[in-house]
N, C-alpha and C. Protein backbone atom coordinates (compact mmCIF):
# COMPACT_ATOMS: atom_id res chain seq x y z
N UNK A 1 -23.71 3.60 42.08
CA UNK A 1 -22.54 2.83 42.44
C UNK A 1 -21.28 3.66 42.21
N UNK A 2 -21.03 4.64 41.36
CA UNK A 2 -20.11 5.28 40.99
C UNK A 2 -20.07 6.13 41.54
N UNK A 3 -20.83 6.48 43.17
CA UNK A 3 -20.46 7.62 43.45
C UNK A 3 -20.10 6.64 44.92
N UNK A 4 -20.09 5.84 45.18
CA UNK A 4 -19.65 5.09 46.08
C UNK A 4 -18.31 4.99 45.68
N UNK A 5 -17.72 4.28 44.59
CA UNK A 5 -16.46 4.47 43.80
C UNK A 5 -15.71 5.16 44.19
N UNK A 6 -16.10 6.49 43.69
CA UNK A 6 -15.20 7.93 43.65
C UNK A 6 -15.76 8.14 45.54
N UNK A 7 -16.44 8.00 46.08
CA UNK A 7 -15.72 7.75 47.68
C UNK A 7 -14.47 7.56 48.08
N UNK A 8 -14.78 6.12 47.94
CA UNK A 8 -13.91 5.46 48.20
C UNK A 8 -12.28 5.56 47.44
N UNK A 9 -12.41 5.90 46.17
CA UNK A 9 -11.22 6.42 45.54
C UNK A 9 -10.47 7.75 45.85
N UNK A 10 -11.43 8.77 46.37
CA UNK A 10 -10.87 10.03 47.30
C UNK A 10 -10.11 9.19 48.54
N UNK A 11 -10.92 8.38 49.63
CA UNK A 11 -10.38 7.95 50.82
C UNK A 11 -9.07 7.31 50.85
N UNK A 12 -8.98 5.94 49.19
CA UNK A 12 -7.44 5.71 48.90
C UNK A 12 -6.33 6.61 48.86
N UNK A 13 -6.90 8.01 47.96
CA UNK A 13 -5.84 8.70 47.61
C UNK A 13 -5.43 9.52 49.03
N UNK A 14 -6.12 9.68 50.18
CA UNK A 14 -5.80 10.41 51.42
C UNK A 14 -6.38 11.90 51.53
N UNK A 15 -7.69 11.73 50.10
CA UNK A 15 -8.51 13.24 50.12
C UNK A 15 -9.59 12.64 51.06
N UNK A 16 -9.31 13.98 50.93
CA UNK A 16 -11.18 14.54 52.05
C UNK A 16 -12.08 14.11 51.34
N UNK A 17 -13.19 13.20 51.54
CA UNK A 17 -14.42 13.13 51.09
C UNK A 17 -15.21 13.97 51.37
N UNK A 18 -15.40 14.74 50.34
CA UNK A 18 -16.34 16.12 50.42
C UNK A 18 -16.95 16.27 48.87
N UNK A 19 -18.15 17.06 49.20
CA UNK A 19 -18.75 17.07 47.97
C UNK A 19 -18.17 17.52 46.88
N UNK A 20 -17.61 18.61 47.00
CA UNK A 20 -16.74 19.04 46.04
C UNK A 20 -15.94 18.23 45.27
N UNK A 21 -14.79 17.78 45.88
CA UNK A 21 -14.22 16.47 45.35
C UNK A 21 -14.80 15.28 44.84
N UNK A 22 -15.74 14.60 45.59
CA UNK A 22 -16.64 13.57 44.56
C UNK A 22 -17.21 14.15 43.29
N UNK A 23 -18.28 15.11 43.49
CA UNK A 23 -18.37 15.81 42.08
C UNK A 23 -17.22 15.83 41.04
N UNK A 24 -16.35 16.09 41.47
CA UNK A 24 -15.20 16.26 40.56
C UNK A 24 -14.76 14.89 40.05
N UNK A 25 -14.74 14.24 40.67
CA UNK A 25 -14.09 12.51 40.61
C UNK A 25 -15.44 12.11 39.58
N UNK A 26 -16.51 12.18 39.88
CA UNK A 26 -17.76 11.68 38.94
C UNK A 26 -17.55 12.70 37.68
N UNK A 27 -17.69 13.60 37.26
CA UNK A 27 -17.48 14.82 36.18
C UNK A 27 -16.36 13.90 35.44
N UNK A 28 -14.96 13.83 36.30
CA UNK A 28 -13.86 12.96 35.31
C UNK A 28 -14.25 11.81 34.94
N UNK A 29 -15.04 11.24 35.00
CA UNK A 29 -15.05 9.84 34.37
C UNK A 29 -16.46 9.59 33.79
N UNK A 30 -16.97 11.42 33.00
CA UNK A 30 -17.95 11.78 31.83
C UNK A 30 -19.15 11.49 32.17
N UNK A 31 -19.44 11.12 33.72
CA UNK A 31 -20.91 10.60 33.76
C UNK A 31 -21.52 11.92 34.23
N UNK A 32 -23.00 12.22 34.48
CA UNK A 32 -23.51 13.30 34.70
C UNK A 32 -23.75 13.09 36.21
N UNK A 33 -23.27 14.07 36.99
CA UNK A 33 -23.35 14.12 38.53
C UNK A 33 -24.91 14.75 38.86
N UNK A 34 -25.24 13.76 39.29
CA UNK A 34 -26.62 14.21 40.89
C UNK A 34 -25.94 14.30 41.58
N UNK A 35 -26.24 15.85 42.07
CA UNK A 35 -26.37 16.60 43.05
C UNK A 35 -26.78 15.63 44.50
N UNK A 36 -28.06 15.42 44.12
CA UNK A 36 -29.10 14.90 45.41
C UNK A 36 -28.44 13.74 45.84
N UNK A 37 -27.80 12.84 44.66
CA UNK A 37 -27.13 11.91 44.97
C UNK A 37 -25.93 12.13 46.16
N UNK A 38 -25.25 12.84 45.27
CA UNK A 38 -23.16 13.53 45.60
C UNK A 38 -24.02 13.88 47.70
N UNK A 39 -24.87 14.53 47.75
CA UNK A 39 -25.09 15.50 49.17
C UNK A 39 -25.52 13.70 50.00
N UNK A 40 -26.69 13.06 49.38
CA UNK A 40 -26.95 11.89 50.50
C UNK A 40 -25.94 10.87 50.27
N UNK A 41 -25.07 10.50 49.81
CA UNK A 41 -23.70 9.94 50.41
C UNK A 41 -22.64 10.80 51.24
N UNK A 42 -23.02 11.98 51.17
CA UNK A 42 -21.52 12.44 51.88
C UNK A 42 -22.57 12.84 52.97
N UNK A 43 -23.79 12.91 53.11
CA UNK A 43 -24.29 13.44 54.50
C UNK A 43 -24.40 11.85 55.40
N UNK A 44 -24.60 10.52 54.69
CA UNK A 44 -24.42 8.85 54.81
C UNK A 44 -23.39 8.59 55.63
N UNK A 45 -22.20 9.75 55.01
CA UNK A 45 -20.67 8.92 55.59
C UNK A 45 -20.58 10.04 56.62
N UNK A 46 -20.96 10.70 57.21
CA UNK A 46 -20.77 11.79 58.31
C UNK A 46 -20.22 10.72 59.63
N UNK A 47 -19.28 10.72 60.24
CA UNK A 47 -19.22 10.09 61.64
C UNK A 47 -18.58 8.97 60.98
N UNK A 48 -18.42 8.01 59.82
CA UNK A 48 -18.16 6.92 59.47
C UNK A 48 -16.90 6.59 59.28
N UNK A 49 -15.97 6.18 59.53
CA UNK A 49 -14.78 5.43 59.57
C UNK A 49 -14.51 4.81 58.68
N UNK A 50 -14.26 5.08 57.48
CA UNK A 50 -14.39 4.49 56.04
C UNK A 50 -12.76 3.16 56.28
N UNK A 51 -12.21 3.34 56.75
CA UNK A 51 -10.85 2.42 57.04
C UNK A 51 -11.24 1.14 57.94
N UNK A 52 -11.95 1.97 58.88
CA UNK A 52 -12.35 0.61 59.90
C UNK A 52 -13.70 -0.22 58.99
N UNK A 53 -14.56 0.33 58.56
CA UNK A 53 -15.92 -0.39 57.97
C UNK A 53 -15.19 -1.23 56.68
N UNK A 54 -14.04 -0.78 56.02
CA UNK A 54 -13.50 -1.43 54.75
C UNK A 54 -12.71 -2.49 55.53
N UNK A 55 -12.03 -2.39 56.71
CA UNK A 55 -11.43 -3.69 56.95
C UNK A 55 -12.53 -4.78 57.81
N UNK A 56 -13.47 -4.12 58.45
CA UNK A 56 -13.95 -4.99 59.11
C UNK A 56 -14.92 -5.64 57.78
N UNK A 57 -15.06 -5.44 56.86
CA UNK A 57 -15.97 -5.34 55.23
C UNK A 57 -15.30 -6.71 55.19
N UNK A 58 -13.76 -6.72 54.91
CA UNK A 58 -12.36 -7.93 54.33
C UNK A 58 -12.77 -9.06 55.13
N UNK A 59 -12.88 -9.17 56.87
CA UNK A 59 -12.97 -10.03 57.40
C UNK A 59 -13.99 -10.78 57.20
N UNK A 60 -15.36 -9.97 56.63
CA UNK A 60 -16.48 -10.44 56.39
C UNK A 60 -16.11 -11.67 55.24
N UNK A 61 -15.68 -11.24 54.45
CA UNK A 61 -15.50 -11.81 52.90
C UNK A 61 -14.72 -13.21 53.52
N UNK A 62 -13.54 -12.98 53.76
CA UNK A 62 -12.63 -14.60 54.21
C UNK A 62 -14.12 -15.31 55.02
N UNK A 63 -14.96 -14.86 55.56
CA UNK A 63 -15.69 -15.88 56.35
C UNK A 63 -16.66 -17.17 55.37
N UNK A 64 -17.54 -16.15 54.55
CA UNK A 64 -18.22 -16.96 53.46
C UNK A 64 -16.95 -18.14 52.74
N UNK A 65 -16.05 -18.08 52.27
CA UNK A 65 -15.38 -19.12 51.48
C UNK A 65 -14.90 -20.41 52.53
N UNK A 66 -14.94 -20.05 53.94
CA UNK A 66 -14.95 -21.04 54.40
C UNK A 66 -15.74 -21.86 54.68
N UNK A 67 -16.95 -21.52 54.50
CA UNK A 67 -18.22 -22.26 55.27
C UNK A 67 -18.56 -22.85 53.20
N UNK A 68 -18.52 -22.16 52.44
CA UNK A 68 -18.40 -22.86 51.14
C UNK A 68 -18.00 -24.08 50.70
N UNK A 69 -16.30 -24.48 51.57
CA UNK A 69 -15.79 -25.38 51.86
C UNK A 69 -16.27 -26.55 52.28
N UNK A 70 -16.94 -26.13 53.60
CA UNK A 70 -17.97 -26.82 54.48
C UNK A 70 -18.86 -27.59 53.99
N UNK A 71 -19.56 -26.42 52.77
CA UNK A 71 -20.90 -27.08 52.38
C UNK A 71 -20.62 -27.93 51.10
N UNK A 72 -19.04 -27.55 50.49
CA UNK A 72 -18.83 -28.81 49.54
C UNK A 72 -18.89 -30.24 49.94
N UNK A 73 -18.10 -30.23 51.16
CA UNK A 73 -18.02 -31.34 52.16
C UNK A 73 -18.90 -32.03 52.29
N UNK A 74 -19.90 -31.29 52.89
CA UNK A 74 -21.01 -31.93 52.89
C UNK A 74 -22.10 -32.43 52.22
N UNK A 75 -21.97 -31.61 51.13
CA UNK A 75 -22.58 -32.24 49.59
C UNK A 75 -22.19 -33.98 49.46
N UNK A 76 -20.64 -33.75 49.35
CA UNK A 76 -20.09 -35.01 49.24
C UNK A 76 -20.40 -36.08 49.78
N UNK A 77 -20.71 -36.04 51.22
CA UNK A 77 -21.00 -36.89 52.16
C UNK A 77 -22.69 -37.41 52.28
N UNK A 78 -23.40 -36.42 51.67
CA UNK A 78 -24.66 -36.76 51.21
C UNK A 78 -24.83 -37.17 49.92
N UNK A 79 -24.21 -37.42 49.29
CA UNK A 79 -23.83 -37.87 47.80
C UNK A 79 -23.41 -39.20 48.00
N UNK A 80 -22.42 -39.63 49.08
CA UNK A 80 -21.93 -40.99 49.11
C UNK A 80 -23.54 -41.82 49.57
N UNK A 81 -24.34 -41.00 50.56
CA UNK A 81 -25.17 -41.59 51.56
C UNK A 81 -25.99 -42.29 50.70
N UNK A 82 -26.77 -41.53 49.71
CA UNK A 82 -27.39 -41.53 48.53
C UNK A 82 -27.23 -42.78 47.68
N UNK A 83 -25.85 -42.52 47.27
CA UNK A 83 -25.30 -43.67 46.33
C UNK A 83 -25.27 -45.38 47.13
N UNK A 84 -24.93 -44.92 48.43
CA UNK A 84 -25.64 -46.26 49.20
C UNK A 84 -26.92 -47.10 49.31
N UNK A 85 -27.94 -46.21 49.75
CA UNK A 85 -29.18 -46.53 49.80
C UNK A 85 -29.29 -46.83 48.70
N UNK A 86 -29.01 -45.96 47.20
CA UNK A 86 -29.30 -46.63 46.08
C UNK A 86 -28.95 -47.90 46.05
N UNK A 87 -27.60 -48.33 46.29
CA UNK A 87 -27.31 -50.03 45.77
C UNK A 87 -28.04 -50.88 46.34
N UNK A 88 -28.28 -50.51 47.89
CA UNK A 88 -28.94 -51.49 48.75
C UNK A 88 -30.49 -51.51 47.85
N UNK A 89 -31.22 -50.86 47.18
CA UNK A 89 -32.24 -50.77 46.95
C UNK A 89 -32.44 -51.62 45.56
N UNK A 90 -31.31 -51.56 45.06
CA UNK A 90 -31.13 -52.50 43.31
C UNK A 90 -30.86 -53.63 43.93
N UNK A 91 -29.78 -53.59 45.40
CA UNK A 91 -29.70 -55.64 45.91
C UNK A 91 -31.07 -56.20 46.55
N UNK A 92 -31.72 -55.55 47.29
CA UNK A 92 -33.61 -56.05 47.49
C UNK A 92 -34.36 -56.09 46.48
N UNK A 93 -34.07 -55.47 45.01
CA UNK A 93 -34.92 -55.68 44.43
C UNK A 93 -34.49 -57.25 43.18
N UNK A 94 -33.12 -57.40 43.47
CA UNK A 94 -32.93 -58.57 43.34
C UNK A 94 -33.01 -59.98 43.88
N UNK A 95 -32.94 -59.78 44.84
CA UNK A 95 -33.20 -60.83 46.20
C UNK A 95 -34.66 -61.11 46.85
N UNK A 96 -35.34 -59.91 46.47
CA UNK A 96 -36.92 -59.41 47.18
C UNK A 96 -37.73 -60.42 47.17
């Protein structure tokens, strides 16, 4: 995960994501750098648009909290349904 991090923390600062530099970004913050690791993320992001995949990433996120909304809603409304059938079921068993 931390070498995804220091990616993405080169791409904020307006560096080149290159091996060199990630190595370096992982080294500063005392953890021990793989190699094998540092080469299959930066050979991963070859061609990749790290600006466009991070915003189209954002739009993703606003989508889930709305449909969350949704499904509170609808909890609710199956909760009232519930609480209905229940009473009707305590007034037949009074009347029955």
């Amino acid at each position: 995960m931390e070498y995804i991090y220091g990616a993405l923390l080169l791409h904020k600062l307006g560096q080149p994501v290159s091996e060199e530099k990630l190595k370096k970004v992982i080294a500063a913050t005392g953890a021990q750098v793989d190699d094998a690791k540092v080469k299959s993320l930066i050979a991963s992001l070859q061609g990749v648009d790290i600006a466009a995949e991070l915003e189209n990433a954002s739009s993703f996120a606003v989508a889930p909290a709305t449909s969350t909304g949704e499904a509170k809603t609808e909890k609710k409304e199956e909760k009232k349904e519930e609480r209905v059938s229940e009473s009707a079921a305590g007034l037949s068993a009074l009347f029955g």
